[in-house]
N, C-alpha and C. Protein backbone atom coordinates (compact mmCIF):
# COMPACT_ATOMS: atom_id res chain seq x y z
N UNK A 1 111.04 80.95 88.63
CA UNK A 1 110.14 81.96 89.11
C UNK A 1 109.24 82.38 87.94
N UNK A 2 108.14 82.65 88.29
CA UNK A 2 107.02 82.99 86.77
C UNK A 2 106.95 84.30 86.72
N UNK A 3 106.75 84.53 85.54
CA UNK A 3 106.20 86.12 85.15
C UNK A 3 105.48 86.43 85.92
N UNK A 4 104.49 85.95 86.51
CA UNK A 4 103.75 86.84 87.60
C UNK A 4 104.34 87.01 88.88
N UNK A 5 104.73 86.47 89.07
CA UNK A 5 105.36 86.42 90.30
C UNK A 5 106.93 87.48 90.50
N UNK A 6 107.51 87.35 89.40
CA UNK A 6 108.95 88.33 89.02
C UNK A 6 108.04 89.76 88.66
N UNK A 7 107.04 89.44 88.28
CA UNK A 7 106.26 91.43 88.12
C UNK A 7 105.51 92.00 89.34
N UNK A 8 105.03 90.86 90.54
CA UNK A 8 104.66 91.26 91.53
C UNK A 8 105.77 91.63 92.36
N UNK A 9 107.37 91.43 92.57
CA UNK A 9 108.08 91.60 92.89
C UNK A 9 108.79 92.86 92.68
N UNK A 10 108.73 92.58 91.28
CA UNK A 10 109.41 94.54 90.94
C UNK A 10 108.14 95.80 91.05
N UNK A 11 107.09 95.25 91.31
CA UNK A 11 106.02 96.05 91.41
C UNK A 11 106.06 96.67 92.66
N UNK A 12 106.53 95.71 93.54
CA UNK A 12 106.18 95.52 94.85
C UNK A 12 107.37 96.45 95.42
N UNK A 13 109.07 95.89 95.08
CA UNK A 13 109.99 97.22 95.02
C UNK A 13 109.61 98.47 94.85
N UNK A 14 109.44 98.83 93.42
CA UNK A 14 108.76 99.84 93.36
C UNK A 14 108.20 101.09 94.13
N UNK A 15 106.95 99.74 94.35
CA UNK A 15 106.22 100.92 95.34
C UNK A 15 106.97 101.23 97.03
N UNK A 16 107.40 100.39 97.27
CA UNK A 16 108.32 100.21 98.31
C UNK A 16 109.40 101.51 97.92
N UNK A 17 109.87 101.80 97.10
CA UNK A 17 111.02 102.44 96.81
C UNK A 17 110.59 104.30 96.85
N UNK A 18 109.21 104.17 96.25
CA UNK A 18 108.49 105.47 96.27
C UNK A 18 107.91 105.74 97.29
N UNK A 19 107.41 104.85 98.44
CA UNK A 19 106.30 104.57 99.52
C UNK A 19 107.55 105.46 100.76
N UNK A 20 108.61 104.40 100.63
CA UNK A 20 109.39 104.22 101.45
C UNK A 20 108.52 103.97 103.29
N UNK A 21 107.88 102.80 102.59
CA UNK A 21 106.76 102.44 104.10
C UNK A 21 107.68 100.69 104.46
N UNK A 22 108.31 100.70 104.03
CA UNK A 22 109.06 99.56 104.72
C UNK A 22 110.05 99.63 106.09
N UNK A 23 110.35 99.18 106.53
CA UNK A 23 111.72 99.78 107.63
C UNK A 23 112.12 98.36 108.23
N UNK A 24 113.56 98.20 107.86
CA UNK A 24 114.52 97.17 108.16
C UNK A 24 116.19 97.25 108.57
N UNK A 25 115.82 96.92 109.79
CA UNK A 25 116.94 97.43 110.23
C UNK A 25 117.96 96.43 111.00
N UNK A 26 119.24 95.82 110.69
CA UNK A 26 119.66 94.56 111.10
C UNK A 26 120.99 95.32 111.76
N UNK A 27 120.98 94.76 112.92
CA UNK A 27 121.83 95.03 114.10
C UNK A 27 122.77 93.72 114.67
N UNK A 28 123.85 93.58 114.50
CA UNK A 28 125.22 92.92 114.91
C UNK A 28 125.34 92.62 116.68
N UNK A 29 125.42 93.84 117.11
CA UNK A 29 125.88 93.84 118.68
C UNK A 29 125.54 92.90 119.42
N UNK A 30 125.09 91.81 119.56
CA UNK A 30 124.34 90.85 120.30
C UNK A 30 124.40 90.83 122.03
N UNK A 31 125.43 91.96 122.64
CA UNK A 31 125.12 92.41 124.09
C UNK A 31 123.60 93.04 124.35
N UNK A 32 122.90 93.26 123.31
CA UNK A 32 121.69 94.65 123.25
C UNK A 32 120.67 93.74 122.84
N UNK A 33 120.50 92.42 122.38
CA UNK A 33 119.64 91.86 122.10
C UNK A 33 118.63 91.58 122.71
N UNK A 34 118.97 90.85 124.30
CA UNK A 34 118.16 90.90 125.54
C UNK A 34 117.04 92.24 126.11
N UNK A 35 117.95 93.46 125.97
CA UNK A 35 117.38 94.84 126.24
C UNK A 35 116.60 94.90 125.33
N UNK A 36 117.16 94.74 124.26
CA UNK A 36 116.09 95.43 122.61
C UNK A 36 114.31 94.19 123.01
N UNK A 37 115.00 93.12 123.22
CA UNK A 37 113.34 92.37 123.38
C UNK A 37 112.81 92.63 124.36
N UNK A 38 113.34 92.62 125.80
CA UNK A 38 112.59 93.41 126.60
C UNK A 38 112.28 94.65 126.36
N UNK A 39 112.55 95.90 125.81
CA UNK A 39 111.95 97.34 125.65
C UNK A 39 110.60 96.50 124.64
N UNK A 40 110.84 95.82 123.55
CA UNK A 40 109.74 95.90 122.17
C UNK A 40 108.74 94.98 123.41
N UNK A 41 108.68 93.93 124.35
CA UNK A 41 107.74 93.43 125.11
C UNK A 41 107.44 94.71 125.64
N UNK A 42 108.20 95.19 126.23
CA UNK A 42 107.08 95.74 127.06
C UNK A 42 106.08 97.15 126.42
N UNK A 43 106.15 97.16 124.94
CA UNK A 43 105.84 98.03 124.36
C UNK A 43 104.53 97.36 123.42
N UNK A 44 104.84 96.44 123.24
CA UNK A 44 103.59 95.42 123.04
C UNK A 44 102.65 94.66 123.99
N UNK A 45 103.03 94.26 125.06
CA UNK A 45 101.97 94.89 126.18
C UNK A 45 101.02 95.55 126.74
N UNK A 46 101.86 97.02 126.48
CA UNK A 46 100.86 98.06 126.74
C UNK A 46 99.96 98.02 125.71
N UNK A 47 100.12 98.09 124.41
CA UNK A 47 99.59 97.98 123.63
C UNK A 47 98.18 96.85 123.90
N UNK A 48 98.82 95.43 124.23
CA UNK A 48 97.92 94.74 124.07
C UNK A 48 96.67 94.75 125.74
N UNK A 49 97.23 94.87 126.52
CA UNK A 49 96.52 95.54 127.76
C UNK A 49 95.98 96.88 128.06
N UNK A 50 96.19 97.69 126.86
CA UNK A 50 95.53 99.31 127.05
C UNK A 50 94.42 99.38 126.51
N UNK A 51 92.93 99.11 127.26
CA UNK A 51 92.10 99.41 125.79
C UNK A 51 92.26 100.71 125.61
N UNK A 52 92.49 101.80 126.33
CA UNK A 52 92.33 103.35 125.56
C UNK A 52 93.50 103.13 124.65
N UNK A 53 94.29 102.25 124.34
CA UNK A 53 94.61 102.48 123.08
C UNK A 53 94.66 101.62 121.70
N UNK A 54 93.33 100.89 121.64
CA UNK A 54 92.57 99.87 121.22
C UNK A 54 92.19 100.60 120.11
N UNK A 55 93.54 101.13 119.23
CA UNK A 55 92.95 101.62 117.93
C UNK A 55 93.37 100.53 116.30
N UNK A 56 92.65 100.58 115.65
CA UNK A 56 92.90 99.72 114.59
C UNK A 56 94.47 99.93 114.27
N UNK A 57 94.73 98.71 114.29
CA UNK A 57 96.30 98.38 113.57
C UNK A 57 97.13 98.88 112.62
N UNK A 58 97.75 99.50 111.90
CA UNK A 58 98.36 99.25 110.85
C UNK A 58 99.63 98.94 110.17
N UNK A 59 100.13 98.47 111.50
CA UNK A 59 102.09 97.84 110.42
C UNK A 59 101.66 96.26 111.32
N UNK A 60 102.24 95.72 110.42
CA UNK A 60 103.01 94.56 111.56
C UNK A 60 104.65 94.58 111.61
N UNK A 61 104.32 94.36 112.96
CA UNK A 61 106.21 94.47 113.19
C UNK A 61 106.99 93.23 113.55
N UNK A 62 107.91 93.28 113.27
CA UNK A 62 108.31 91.63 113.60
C UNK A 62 110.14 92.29 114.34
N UNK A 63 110.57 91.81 115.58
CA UNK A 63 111.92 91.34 116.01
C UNK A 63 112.58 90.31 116.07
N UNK A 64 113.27 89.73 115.38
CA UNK A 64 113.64 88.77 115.31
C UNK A 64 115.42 88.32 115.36
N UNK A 65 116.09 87.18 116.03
CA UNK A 65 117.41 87.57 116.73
C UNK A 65 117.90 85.96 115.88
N UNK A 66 118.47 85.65 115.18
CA UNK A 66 119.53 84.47 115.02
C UNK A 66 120.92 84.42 115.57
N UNK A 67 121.04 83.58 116.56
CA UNK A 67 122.09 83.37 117.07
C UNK A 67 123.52 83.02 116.50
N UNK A 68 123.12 82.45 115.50
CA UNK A 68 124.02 81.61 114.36
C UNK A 68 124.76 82.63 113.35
N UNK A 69 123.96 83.43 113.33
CA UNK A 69 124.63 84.93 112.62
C UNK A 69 124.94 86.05 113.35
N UNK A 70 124.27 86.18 114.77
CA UNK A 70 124.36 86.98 115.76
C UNK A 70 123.91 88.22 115.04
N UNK A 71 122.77 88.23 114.19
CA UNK A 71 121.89 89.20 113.87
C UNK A 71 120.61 89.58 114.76
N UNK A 72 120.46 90.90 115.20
CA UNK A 72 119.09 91.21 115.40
C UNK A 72 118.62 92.18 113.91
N UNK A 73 117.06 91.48 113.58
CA UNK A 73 116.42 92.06 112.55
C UNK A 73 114.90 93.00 112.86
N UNK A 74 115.28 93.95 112.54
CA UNK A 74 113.90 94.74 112.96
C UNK A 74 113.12 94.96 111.67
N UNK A 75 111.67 94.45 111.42
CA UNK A 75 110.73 94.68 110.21
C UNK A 75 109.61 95.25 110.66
N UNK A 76 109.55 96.40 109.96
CA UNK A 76 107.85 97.16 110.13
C UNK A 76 107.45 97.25 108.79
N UNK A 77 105.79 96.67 109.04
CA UNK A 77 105.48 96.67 106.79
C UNK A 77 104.22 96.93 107.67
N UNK A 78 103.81 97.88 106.37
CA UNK A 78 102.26 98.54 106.99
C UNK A 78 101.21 97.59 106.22
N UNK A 79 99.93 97.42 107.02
CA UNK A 79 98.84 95.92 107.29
C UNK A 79 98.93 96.10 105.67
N UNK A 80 98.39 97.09 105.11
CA UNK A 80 98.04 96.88 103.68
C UNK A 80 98.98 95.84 102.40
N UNK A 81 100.45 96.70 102.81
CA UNK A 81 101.26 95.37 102.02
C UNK A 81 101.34 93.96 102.17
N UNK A 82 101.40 94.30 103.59
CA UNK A 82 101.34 92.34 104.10
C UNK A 82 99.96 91.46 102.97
N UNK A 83 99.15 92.22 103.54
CA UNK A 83 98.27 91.59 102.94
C UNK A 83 97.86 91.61 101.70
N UNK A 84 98.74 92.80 100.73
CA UNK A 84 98.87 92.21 98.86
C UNK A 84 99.77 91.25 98.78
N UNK A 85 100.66 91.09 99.75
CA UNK A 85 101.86 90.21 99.64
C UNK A 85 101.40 89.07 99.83
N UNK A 86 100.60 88.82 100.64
CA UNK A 86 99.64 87.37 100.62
C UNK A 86 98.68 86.91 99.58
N UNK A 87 98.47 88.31 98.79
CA UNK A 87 97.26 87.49 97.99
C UNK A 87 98.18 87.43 96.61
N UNK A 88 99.16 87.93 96.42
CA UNK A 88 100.04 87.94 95.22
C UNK A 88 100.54 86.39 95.85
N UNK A 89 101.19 85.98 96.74
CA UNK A 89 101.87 84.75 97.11
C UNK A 89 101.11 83.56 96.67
N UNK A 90 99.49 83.96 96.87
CA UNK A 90 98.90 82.81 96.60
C UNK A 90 98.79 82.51 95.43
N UNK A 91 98.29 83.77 94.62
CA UNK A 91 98.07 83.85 92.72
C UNK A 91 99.55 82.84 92.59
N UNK A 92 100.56 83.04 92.70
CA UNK A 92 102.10 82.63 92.64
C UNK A 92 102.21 81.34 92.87
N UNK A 93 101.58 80.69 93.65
CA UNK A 93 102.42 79.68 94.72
C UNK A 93 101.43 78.31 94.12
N UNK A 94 99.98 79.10 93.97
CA UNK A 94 99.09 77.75 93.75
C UNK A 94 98.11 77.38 95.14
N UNK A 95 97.95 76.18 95.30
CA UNK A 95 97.79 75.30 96.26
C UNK A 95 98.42 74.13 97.32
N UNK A 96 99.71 73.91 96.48
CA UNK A 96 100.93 73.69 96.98
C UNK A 96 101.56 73.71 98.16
N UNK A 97 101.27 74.51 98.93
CA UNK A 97 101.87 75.18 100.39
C UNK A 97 101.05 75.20 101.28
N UNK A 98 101.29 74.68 102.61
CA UNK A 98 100.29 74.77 103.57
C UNK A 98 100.22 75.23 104.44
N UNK A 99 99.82 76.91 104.61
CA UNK A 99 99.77 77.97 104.81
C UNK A 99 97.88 78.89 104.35
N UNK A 100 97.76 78.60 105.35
CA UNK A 100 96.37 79.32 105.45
C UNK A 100 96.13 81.03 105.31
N UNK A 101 96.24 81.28 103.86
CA UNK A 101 97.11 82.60 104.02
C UNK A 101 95.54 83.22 103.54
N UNK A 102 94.06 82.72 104.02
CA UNK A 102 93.23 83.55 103.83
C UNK A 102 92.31 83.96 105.20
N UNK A 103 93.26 82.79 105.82
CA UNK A 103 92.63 82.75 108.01
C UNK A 103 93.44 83.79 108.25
N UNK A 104 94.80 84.06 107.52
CA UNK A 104 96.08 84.71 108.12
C UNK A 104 95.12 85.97 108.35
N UNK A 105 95.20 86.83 106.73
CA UNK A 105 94.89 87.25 106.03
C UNK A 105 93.64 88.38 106.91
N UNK A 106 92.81 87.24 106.93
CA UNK A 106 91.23 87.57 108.16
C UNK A 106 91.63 88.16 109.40
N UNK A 107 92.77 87.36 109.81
CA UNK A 107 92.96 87.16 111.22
C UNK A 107 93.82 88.60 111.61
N UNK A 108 94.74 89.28 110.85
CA UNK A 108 95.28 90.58 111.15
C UNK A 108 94.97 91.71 110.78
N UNK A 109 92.95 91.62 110.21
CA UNK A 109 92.22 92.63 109.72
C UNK A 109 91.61 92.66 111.09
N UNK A 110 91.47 91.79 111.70
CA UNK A 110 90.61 91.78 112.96
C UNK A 110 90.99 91.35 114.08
N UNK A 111 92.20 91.50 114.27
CA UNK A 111 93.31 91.82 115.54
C UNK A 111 93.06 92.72 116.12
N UNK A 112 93.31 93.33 117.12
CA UNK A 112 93.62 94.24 117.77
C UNK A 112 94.94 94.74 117.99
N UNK A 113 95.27 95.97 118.11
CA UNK A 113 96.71 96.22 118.19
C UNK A 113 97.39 95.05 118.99
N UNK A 114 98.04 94.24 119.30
CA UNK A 114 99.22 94.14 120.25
C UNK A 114 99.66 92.53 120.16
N UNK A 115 100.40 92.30 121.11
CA UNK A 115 100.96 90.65 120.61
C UNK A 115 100.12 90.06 119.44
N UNK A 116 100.72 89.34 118.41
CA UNK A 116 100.46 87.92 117.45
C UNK A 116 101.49 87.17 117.94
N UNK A 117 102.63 86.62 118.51
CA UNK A 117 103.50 85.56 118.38
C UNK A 117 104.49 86.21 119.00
N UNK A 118 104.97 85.46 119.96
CA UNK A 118 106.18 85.12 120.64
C UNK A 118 107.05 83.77 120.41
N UNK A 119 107.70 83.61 119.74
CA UNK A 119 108.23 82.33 119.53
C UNK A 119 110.14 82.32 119.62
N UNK A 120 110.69 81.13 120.86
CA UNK A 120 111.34 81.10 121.35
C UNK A 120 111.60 79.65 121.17
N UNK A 121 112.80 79.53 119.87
CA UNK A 121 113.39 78.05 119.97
C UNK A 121 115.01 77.80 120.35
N UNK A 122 115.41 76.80 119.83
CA UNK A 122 117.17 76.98 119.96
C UNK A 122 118.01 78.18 119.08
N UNK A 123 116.82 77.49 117.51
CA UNK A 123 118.14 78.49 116.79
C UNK A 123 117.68 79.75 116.90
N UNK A 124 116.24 80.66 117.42
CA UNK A 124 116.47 82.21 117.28
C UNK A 124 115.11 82.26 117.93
N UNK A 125 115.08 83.80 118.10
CA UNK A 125 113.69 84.42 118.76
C UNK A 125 112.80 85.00 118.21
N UNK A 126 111.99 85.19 118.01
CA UNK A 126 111.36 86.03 117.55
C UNK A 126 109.88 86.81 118.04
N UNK A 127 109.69 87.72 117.67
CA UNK A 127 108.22 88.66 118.44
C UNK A 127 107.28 89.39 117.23
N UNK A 128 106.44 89.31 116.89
CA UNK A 128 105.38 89.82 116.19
C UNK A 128 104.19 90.10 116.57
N UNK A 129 103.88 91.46 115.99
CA UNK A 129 103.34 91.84 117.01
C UNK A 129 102.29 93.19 115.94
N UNK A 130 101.00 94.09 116.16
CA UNK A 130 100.08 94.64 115.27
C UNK A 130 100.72 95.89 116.02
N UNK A 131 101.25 97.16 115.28
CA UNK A 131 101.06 98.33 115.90
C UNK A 131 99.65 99.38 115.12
């Protein structure tokens, strides 16, 4: 790992630690998993079908369920970090990785609140989504 990259990290704690704008919350019960994605759909929905509430974005939230661990993971990071976290990743990473992290980048400044991704494979689920 490089010096820049190990100082964008404790930087990034840090402010995280003082901000306290992160929120992660990992849940076991796997009877509640089904309910928990249906309530967050249908809450991203409205979102994405309301224009009266067609206000600029600012967390992205992600639900996400592995079966294999029988974890549900709940992440809310507000737009602004995501997107130092992308431009620190790139300073870091190079050219190396193929990940369009300046379309990303574009693309959740000029979203609209509601669905980015529903993705549903064998090993887990997941929902992301602009609040």
């Amino acid at each position: 790992m490089t010096v820049r990259l190990k100082l964008a990290l404790i930087t990034g704690l840090c402010l995280l630690n003082l901000s306290s704008c992160l929120f992660v919350s990992v849940e076991t019960e796997s009877g509640q998993v089904e309910a928990a994605f249906a309530r967050a759909r249908e809450d991203v929905m409205a979102l994405t079908f309301n224009p009266a509430m067609a206000e600029k974005p600012e967390k992205f939230k992600m639900l996400i369920y592995d079966p294999e661990e029988g974890q549900l993971v709940r992440i809310s990071l507000p737009l602004w970090l995501v997107r130092t976290g992308i431009r620190q990743t790139d300073l870091a990473r190079g050219q190396e990785f193929e990940f369009d992290s300046k379309a990303f980048n574009q693309a959740i400044q000029q979203l609209p609140q509601g669905l980015v991704a529903e993705i549903w494979t064998e090993r887990e689920k997941m929902l992301w989504w602009l609040e």
